[in-house]
N, C-alpha and C. Protein backbone atom coordinates (compact mmCIF):
# COMPACT_ATOMS: atom_id res chain seq x y z
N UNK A 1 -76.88 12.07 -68.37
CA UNK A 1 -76.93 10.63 -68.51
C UNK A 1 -75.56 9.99 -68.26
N UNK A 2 -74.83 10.76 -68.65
CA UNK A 2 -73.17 9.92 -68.53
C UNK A 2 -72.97 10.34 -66.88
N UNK A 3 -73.24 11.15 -66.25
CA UNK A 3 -73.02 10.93 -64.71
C UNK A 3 -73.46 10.02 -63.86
N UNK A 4 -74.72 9.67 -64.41
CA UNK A 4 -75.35 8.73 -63.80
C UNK A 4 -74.62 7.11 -64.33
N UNK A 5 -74.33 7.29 -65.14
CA UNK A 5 -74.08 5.81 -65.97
C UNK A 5 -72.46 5.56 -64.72
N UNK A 6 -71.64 6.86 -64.85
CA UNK A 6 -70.49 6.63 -64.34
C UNK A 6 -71.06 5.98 -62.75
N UNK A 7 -71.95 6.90 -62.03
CA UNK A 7 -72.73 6.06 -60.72
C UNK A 7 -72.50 4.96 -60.89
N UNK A 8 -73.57 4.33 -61.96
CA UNK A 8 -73.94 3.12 -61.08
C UNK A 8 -72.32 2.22 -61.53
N UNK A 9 -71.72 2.56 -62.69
CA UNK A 9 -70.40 1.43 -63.05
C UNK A 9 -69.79 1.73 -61.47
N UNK A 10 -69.52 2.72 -61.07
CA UNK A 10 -68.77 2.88 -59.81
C UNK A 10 -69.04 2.15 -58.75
N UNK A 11 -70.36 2.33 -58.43
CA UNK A 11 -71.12 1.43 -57.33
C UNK A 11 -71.56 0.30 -57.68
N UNK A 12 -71.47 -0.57 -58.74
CA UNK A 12 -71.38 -1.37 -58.96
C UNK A 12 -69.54 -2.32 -58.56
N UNK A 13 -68.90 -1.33 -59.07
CA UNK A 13 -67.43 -1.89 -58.82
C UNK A 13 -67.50 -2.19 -57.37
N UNK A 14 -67.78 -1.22 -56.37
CA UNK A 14 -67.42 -1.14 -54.70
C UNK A 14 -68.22 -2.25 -54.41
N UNK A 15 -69.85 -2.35 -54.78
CA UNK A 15 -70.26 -3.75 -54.49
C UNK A 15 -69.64 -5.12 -54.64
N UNK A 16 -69.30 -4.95 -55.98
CA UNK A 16 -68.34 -6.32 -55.74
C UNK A 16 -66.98 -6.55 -55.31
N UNK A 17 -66.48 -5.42 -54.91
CA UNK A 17 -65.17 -5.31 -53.97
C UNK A 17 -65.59 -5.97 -53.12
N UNK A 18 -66.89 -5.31 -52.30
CA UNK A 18 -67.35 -5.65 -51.04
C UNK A 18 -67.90 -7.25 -50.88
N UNK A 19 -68.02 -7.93 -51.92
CA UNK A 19 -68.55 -9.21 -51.89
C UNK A 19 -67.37 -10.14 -52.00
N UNK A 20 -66.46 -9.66 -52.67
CA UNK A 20 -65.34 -10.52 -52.82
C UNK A 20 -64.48 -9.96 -51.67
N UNK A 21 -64.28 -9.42 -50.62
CA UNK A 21 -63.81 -9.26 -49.36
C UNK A 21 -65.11 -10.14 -48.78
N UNK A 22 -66.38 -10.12 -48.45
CA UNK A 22 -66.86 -10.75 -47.59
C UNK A 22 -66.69 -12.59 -48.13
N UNK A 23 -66.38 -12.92 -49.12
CA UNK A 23 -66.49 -14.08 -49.70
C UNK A 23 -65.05 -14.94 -48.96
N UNK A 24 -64.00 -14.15 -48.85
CA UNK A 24 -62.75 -14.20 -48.52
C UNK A 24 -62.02 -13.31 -47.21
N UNK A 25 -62.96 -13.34 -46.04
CA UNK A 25 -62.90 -12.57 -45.17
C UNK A 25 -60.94 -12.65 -44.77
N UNK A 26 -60.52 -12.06 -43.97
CA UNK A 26 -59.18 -12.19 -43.22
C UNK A 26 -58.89 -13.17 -42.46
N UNK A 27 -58.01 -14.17 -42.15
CA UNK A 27 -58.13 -15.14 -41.39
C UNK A 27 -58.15 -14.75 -40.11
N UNK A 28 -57.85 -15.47 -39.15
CA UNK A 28 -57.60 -15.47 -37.59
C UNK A 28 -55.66 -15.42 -37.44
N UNK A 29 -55.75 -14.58 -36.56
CA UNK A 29 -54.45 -14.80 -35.89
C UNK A 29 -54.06 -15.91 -35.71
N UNK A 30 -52.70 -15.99 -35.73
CA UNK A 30 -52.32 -17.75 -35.26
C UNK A 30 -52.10 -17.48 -34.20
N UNK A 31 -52.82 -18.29 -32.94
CA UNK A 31 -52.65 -18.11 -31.82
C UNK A 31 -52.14 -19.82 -31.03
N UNK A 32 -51.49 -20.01 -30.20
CA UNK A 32 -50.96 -21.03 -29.58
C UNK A 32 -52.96 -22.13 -29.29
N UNK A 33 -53.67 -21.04 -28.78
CA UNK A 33 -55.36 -21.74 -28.57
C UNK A 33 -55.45 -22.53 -29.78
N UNK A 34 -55.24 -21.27 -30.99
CA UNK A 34 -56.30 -21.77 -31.88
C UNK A 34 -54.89 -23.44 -33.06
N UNK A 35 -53.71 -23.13 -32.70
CA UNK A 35 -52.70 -24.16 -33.16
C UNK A 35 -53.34 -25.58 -31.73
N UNK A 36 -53.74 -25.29 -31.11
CA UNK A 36 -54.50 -26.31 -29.91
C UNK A 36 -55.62 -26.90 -30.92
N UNK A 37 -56.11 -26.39 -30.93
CA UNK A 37 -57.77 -26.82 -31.63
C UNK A 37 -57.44 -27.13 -32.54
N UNK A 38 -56.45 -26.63 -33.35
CA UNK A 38 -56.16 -27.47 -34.94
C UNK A 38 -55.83 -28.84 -34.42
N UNK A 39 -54.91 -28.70 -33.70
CA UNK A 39 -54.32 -30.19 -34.03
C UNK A 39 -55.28 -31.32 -33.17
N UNK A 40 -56.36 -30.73 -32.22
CA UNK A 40 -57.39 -31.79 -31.87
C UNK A 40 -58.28 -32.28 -32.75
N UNK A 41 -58.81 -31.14 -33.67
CA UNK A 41 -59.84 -31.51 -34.73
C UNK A 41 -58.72 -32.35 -35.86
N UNK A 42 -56.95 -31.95 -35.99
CA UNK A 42 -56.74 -32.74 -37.03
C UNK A 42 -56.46 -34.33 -36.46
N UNK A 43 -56.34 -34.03 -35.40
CA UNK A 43 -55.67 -36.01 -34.59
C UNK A 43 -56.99 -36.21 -34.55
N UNK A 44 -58.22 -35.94 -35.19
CA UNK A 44 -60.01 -36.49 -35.00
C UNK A 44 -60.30 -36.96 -36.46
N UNK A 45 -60.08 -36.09 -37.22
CA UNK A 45 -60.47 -36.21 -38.59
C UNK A 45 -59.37 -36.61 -39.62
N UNK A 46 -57.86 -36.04 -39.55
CA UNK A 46 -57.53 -35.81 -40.58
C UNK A 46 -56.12 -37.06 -41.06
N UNK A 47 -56.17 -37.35 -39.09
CA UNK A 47 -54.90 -38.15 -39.20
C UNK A 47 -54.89 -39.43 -39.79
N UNK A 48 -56.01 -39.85 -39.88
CA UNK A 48 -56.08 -41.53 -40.56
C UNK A 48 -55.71 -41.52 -41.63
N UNK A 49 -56.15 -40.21 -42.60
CA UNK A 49 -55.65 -40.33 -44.08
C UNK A 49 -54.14 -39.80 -44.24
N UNK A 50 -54.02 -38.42 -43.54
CA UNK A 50 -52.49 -37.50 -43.47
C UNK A 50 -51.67 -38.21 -43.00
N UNK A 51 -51.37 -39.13 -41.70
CA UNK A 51 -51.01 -39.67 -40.56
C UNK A 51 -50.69 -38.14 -39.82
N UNK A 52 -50.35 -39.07 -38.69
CA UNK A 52 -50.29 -38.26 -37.30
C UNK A 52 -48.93 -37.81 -37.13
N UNK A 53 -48.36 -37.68 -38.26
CA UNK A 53 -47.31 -36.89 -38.36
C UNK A 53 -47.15 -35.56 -39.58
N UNK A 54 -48.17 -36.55 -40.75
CA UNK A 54 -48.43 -35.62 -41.25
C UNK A 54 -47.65 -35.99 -42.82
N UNK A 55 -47.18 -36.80 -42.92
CA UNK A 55 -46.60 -37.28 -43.27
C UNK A 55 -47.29 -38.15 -44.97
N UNK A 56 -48.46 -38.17 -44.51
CA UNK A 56 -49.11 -38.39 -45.83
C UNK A 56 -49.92 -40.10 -45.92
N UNK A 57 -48.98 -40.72 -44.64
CA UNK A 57 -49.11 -42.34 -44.61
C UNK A 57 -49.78 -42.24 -43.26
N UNK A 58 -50.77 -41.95 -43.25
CA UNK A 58 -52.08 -42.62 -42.24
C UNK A 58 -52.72 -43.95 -42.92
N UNK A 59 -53.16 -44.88 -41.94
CA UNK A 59 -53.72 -46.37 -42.38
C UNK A 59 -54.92 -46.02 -42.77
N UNK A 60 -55.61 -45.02 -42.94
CA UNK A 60 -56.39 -44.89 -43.62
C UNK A 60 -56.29 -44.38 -45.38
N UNK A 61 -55.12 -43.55 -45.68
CA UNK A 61 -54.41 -42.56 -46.72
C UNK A 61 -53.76 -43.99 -47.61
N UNK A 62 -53.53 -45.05 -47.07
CA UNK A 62 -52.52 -46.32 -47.78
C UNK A 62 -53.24 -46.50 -49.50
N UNK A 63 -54.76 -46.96 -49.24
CA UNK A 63 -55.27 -47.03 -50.49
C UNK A 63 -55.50 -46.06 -51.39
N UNK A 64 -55.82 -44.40 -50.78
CA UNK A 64 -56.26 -43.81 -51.79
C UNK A 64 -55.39 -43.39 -52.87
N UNK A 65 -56.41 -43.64 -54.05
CA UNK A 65 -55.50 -42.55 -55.30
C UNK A 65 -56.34 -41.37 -55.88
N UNK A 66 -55.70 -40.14 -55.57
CA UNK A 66 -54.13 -39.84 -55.37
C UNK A 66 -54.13 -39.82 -53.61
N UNK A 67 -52.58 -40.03 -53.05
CA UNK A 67 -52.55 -40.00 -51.85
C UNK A 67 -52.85 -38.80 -51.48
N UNK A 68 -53.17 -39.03 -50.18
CA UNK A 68 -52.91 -37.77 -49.31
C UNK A 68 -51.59 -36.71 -49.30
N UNK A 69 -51.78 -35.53 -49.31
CA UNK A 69 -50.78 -34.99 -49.03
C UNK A 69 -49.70 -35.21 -48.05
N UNK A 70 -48.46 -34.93 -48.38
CA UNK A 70 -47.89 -34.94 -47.13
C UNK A 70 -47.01 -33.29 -46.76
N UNK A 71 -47.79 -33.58 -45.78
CA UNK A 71 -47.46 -32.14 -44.98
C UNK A 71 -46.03 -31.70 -44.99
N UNK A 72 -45.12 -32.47 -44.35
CA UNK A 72 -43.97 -32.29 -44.34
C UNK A 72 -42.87 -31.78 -45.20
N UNK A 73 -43.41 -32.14 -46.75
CA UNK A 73 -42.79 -31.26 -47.84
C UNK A 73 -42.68 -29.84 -47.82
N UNK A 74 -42.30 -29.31 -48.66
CA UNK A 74 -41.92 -27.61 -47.78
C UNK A 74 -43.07 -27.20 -48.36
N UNK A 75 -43.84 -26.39 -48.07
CA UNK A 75 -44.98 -25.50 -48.13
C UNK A 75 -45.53 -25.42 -49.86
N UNK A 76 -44.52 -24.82 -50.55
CA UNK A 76 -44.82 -24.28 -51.72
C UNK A 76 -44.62 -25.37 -52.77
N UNK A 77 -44.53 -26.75 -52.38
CA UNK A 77 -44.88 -28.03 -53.38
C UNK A 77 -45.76 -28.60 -53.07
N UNK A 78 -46.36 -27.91 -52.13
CA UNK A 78 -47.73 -28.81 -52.03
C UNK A 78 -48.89 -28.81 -53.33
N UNK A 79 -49.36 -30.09 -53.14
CA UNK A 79 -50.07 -29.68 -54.56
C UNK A 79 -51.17 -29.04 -54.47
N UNK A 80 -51.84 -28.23 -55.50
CA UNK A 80 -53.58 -27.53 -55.05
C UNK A 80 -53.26 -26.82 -54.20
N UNK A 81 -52.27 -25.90 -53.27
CA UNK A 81 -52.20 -24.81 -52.71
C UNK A 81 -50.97 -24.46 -52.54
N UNK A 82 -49.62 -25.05 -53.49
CA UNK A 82 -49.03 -24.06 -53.39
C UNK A 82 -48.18 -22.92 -52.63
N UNK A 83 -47.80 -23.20 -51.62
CA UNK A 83 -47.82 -22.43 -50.90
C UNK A 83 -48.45 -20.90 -50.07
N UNK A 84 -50.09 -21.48 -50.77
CA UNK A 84 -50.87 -19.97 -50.50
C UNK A 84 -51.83 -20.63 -48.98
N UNK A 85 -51.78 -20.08 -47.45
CA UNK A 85 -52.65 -20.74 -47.24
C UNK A 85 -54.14 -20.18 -47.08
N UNK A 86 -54.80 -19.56 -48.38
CA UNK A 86 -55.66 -19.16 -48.33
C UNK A 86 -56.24 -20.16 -49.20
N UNK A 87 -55.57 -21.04 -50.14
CA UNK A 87 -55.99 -22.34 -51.06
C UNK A 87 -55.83 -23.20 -49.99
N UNK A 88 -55.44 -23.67 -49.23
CA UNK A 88 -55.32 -24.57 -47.92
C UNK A 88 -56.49 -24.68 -47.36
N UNK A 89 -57.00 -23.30 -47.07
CA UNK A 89 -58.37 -23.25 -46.34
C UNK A 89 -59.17 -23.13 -47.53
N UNK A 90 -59.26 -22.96 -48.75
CA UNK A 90 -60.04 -23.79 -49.63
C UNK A 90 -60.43 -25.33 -49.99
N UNK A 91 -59.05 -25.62 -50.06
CA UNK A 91 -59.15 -27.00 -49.98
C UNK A 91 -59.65 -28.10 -49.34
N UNK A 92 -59.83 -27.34 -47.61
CA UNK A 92 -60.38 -27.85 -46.67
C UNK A 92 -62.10 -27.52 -46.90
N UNK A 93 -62.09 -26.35 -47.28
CA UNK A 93 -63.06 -26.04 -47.09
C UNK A 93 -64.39 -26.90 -47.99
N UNK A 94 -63.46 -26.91 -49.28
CA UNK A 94 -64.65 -27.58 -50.66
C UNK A 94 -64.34 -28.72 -50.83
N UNK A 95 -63.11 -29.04 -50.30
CA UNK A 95 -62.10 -30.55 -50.98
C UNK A 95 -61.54 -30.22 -52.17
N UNK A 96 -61.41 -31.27 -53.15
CA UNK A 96 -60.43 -31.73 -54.20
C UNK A 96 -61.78 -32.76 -54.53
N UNK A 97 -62.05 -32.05 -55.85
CA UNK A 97 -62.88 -33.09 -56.88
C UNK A 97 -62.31 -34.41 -57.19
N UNK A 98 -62.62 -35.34 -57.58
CA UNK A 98 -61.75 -36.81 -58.04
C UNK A 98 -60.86 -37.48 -56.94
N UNK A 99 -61.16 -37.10 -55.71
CA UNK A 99 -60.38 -37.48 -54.58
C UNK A 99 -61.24 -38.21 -53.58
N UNK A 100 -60.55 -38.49 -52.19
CA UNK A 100 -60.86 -38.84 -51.00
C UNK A 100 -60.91 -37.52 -50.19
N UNK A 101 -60.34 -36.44 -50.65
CA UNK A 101 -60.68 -34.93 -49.87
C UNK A 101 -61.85 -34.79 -49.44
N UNK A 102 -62.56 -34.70 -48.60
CA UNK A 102 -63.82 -34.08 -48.60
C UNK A 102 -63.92 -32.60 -48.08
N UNK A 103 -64.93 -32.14 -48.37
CA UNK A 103 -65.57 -30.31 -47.86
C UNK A 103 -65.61 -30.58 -46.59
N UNK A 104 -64.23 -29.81 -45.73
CA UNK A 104 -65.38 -30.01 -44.19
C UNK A 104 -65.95 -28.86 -43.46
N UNK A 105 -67.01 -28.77 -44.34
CA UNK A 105 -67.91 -27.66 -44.17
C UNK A 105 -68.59 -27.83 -42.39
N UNK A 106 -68.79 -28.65 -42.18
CA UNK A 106 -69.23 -29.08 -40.52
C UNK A 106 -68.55 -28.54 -39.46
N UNK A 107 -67.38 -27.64 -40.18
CA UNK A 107 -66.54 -27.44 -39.04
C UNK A 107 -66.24 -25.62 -39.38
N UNK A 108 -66.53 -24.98 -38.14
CA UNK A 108 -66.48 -23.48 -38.11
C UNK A 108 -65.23 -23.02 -38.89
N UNK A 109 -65.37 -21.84 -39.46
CA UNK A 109 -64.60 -21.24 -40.35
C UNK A 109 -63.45 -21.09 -39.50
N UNK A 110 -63.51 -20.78 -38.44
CA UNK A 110 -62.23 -20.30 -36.93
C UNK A 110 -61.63 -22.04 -37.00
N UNK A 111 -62.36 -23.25 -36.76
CA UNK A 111 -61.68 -24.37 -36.89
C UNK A 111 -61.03 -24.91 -38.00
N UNK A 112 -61.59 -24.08 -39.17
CA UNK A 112 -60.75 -24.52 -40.65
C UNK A 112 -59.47 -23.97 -40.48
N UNK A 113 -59.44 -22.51 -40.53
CA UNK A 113 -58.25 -21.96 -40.50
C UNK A 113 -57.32 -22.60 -39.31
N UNK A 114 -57.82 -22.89 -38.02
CA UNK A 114 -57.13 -24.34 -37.13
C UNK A 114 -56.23 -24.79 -37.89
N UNK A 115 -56.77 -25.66 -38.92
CA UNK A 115 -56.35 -26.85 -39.38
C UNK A 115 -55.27 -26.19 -40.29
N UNK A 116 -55.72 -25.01 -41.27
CA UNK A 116 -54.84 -24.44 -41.99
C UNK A 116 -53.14 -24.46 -41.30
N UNK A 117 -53.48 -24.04 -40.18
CA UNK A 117 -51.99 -23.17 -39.48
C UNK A 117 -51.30 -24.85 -38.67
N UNK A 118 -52.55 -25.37 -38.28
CA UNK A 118 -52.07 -27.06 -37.62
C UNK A 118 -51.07 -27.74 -38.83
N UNK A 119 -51.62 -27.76 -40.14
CA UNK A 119 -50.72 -28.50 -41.10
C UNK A 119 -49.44 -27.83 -41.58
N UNK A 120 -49.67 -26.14 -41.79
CA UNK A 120 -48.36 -25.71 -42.15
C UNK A 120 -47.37 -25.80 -40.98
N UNK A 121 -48.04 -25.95 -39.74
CA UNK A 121 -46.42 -26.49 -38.99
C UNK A 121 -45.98 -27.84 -39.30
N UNK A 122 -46.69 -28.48 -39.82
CA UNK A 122 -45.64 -30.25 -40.38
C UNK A 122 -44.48 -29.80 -41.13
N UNK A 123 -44.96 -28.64 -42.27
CA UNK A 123 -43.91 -28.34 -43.02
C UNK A 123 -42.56 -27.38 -42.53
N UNK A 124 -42.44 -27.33 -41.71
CA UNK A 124 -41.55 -26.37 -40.95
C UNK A 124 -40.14 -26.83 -41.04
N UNK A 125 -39.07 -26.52 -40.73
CA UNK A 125 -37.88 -27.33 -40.66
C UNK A 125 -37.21 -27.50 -39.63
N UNK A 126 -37.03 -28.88 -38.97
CA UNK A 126 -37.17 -29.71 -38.10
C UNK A 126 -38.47 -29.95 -37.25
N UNK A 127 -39.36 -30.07 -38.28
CA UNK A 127 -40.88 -30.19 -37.79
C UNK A 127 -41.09 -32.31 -37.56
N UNK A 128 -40.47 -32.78 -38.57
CA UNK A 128 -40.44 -33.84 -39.16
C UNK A 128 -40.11 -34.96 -37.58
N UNK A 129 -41.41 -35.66 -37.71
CA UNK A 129 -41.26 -36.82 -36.67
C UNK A 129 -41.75 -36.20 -35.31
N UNK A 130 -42.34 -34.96 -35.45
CA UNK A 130 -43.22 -34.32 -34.22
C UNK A 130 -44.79 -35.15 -33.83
């Protein structure tokens, strides 16, 4: 009985290894294509609120509270991710409750991570006014 019990705790563990790797797959390479496609889907969607620099002051971003992020701060003060960008592509992914964030679930997992790698270049140094 205790061999079997050790089974299933075991295969129980690897199952949910295996679910929490498929839940949180590996991103995409950053590739020059896929830094292309970020920044088309973000100058479509993201710039009215971010601005088109990234900067946080898009004419759309003026009213909301809390503002928009601004990209340009260094990576690891961003708020809600921290410098992780695996919370980045969360963030995108579900939004920010109590916000103007929205889930942009409409858009392929390959175009989220886009956007992921499109915004951490605002924060770069001498990124500012690109």
């Amino acid at each position: 009985m205790k061999k079997r019990t050790w089974i299933v705790v075991v295969g129980s563990l690897f199952l949910l290894t295996a679910i929490g790797l498929a839940a949180n797959p590996a991103p995409p390479k950053k590739t020059p294509q896929l830094l292309k496609e970020g920044k088309k889907v973000y100058e479509q969607v993201c710039a009215s609120c971010h601005g088109s620099k990234g900067d946080g002051k898009g004419s759309a971003g003026a009213a909301l509270t809390p503002p928009p992020t601004d990209f340009q701060r260094p990576f690891k003060e961003w708020p809600n991710t921290k410098g992780d960008p695996q919370k980045v592509f969360e963030v995108i992914s579900k939004g920010i409750p109590n916000s103007a964030m929205v889930a942009w679930t409409q858009y392929s997992e390959q175009q989220r991570w886009a956007l992921v790698y499109t915004v951490m270049e605002f924060s770069k140094p001498g990124a500012k006014g690109k």
